[in-house]
C-alpha atoms as a PDB file:
ATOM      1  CA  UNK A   1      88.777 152.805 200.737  1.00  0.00           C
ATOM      2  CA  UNK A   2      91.546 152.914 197.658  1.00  0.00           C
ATOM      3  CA  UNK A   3      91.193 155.681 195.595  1.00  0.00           C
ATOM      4  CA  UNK A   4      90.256 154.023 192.393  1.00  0.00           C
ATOM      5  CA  UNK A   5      86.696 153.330 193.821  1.00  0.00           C
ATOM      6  CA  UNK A   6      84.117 154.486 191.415  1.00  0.00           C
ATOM      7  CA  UNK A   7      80.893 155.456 192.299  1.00  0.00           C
ATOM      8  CA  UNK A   8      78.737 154.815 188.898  1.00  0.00           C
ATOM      9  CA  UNK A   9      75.277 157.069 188.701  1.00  0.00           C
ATOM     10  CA  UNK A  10      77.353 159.427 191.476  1.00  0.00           C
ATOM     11  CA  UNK A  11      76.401 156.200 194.454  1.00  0.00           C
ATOM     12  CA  UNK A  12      73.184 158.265 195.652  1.00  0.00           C
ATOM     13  CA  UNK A  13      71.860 156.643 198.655  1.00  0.00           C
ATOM     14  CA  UNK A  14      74.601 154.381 199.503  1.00  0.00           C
ATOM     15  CA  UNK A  15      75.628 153.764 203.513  1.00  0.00           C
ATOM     16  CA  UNK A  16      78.891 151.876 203.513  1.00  0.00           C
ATOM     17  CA  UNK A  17      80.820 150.930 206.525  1.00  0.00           C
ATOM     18  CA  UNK A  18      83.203 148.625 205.523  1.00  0.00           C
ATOM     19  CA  UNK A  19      86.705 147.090 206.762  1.00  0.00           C
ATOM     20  CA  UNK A  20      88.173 148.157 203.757  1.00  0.00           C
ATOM     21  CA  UNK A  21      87.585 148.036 199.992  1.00  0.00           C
ATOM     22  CA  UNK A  22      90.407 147.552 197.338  1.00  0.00           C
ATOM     23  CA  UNK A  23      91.191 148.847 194.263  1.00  0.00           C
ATOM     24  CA  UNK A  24      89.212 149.438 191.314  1.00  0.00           C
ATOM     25  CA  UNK A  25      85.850 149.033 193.109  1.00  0.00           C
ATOM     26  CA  UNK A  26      82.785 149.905 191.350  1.00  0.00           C
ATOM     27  CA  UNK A  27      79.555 151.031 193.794  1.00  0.00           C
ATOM     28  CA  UNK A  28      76.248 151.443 191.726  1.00  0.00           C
ATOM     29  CA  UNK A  29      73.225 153.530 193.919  1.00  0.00           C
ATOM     30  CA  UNK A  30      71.273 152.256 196.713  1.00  0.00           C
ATOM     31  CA  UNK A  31      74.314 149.814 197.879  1.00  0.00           C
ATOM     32  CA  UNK A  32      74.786 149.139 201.638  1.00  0.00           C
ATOM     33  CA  UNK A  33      78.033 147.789 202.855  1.00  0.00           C
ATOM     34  CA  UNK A  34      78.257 146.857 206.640  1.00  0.00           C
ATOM     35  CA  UNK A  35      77.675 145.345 210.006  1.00  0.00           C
ATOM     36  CA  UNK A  36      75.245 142.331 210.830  1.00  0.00           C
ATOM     37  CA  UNK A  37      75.735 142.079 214.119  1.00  0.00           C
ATOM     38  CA  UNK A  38      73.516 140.169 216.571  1.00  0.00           C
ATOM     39  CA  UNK A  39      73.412 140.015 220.172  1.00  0.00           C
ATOM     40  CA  UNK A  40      73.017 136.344 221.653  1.00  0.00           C
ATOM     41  CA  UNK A  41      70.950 137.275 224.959  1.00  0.00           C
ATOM     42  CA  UNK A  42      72.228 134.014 226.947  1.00  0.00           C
ATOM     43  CA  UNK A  43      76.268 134.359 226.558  1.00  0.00           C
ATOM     44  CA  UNK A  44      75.355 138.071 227.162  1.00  0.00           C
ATOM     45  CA  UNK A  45      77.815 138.484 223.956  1.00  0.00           C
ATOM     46  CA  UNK A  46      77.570 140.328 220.282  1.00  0.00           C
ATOM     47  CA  UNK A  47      78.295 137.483 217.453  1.00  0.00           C
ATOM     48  CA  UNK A  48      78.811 138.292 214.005  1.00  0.00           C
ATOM     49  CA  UNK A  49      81.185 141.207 214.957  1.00  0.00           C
ATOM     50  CA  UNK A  50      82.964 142.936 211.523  1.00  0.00           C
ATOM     51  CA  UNK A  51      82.369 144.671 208.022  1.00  0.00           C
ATOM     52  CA  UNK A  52      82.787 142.983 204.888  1.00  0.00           C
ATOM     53  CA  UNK A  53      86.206 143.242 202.855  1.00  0.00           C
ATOM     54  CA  UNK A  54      85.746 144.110 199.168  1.00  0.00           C
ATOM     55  CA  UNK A  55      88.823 142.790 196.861  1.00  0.00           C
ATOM     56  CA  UNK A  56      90.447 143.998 193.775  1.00  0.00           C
ATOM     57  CA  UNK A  57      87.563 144.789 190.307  1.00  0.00           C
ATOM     58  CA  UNK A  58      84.372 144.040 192.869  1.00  0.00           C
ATOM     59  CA  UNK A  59      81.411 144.920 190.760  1.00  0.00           C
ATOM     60  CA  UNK A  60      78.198 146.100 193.331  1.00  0.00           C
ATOM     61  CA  UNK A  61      74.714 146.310 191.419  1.00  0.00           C
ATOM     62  CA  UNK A  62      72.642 148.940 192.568  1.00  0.00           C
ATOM     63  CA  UNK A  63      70.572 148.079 195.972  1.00  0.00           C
ATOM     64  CA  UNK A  64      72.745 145.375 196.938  1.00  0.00           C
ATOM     65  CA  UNK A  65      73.258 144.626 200.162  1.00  0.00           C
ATOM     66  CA  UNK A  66      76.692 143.150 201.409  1.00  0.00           C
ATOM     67  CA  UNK A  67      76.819 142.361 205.630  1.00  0.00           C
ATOM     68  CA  UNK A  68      78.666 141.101 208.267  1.00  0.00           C
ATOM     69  CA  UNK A  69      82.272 139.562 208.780  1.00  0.00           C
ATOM     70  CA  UNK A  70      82.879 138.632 204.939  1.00  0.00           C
ATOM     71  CA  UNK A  71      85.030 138.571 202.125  1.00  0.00           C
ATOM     72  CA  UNK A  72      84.296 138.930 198.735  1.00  0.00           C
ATOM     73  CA  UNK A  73      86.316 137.608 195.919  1.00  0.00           C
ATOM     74  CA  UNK A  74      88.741 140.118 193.577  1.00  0.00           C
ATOM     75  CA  UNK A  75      86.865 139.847 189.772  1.00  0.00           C
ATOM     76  CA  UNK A  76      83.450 139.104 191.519  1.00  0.00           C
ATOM     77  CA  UNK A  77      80.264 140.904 190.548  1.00  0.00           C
ATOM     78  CA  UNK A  78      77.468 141.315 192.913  1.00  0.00           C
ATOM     79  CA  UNK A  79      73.897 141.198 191.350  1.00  0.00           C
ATOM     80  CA  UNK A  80      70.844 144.226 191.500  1.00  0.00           C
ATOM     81  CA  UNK A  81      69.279 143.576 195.059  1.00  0.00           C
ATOM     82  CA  UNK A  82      71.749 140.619 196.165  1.00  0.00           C
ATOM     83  CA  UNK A  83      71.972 139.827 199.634  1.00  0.00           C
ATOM     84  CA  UNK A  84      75.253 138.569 200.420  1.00  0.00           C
ATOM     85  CA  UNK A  85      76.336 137.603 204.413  1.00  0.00           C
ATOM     86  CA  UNK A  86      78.146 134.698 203.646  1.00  0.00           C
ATOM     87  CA  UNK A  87      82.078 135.022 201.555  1.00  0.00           C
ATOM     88  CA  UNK A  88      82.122 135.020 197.829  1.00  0.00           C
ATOM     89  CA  UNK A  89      84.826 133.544 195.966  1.00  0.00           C
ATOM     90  CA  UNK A  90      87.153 135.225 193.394  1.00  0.00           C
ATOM     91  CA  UNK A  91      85.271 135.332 190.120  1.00  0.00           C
ATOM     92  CA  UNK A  92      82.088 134.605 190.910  1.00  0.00           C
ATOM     93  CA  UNK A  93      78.823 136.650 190.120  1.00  0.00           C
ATOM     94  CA  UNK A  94      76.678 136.488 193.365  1.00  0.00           C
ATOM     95  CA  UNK A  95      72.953 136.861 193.171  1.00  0.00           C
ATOM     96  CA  UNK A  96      69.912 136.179 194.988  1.00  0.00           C
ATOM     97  CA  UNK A  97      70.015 135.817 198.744  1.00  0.00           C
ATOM     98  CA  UNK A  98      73.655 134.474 199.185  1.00  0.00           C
ATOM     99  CA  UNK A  99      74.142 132.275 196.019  1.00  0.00           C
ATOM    100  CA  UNK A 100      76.939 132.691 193.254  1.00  0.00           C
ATOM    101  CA  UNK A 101      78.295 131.148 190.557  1.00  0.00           C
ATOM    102  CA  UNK A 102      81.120 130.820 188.322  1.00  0.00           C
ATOM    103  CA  UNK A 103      81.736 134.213 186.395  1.00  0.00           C
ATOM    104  CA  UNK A 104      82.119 133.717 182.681  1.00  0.00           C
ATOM    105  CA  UNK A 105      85.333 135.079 181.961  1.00  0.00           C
ATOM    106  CA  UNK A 106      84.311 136.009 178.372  1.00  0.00           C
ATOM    107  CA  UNK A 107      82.188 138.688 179.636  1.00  0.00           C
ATOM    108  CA  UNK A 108      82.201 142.017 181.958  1.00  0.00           C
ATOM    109  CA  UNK A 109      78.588 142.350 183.451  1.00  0.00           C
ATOM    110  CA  UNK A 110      77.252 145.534 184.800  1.00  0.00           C
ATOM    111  CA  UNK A 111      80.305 147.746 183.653  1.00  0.00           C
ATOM    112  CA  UNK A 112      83.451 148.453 181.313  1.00  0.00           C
ATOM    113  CA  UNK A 113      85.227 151.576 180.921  1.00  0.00           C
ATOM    114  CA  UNK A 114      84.717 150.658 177.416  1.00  0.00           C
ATOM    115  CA  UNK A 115      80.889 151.835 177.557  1.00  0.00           C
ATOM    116  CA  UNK A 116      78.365 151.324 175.061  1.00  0.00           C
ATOM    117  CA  UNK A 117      77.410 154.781 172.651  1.00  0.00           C
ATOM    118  CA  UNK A 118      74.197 156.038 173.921  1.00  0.00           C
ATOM    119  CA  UNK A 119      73.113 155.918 170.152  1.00  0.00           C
ATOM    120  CA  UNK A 120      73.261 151.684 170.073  1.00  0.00           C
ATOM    121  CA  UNK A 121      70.847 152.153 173.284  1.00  0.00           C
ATOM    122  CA  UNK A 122      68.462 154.547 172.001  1.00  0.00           C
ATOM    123  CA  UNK A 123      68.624 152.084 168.519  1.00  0.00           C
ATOM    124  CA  UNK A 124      67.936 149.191 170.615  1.00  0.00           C
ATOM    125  CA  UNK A 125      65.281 150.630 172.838  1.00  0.00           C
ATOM    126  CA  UNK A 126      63.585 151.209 169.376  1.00  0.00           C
ATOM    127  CA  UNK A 127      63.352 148.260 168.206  1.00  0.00           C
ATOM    128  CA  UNK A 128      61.793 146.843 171.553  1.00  0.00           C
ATOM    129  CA  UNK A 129      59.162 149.051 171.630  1.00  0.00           C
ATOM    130  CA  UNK A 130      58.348 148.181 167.771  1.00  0.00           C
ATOM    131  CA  UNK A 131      58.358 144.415 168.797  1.00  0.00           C
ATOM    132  CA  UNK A 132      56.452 145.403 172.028  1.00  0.00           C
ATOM    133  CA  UNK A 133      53.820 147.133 169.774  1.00  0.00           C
ATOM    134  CA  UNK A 134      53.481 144.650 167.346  1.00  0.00           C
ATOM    135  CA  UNK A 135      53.227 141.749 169.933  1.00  0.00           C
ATOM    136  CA  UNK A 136      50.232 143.539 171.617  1.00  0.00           C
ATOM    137  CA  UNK A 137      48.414 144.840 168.887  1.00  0.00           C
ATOM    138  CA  UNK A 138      49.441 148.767 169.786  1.00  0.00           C
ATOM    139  CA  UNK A 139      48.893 151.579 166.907  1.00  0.00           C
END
């Protein structure tokens, strides 16, 4: 694991086993990185047999799971509660249960260094609730 690998909200109840992870990493909590092994009972053999390889400025949403022999693309961001046991290309935001897409190079999702001011959030938060209340009629 490089030593630029951030764990954002301190990584709390991440398990990672992994083949190795580059540079500039970024682990959210609840992630698990590792094995998906599998044990075919007629060859008498274990299939599937590695840990995942995390590139260069890998995003990893919180409870996202990442298994088996893979790769996964430098610049790639993997979504909240993704699944991901197949490879991921470079640049791609993966989501779901082993689907990506092309990542929109316009944006960062999930993190920056250049975070938002916790005042803009609170502001924001605000004016949802307002809306909220209005929409349903709430005092």
């Amino acid at each position: 694991m490089d030593k630029s690998v951030l764990f954002a909200h301190h990584g709390r109840g991440c398990t990672i086993v992994a083949t190795k992870i580059c540079e500039n990493v970024v682990i959210f909590q609840n992630v698990s990185i590792g094995a998906n092994l599998k044990y075919y009972k007629i060859s008498k053999e274990w299939e599937n047999i590695g840990n995942p390889i995390i590139a260069k400025n890998v995003i990893i949403a919180d409870g996202a799971k990442i298994l088996g022999p893979i790769a996964i693309g430098e610049n790639s961001v993997i979504g909240a509660g993704s699944i991901i046991t197949k490879d991921i290309p470079p640049n791609s935001v993966a989501f779901g249960v082993n689907k990506f897409k092309p990542k929109d190079e316009n944006y960062d999702l999930i993190f920056n260094s250049n975070m938002i001011h916790f005042q803009k959030m609170i502001e924001a938060n605000k004016n949802l609730i307002t809306a909220f209340n209005k929409q349903n009629g709430v005092i």
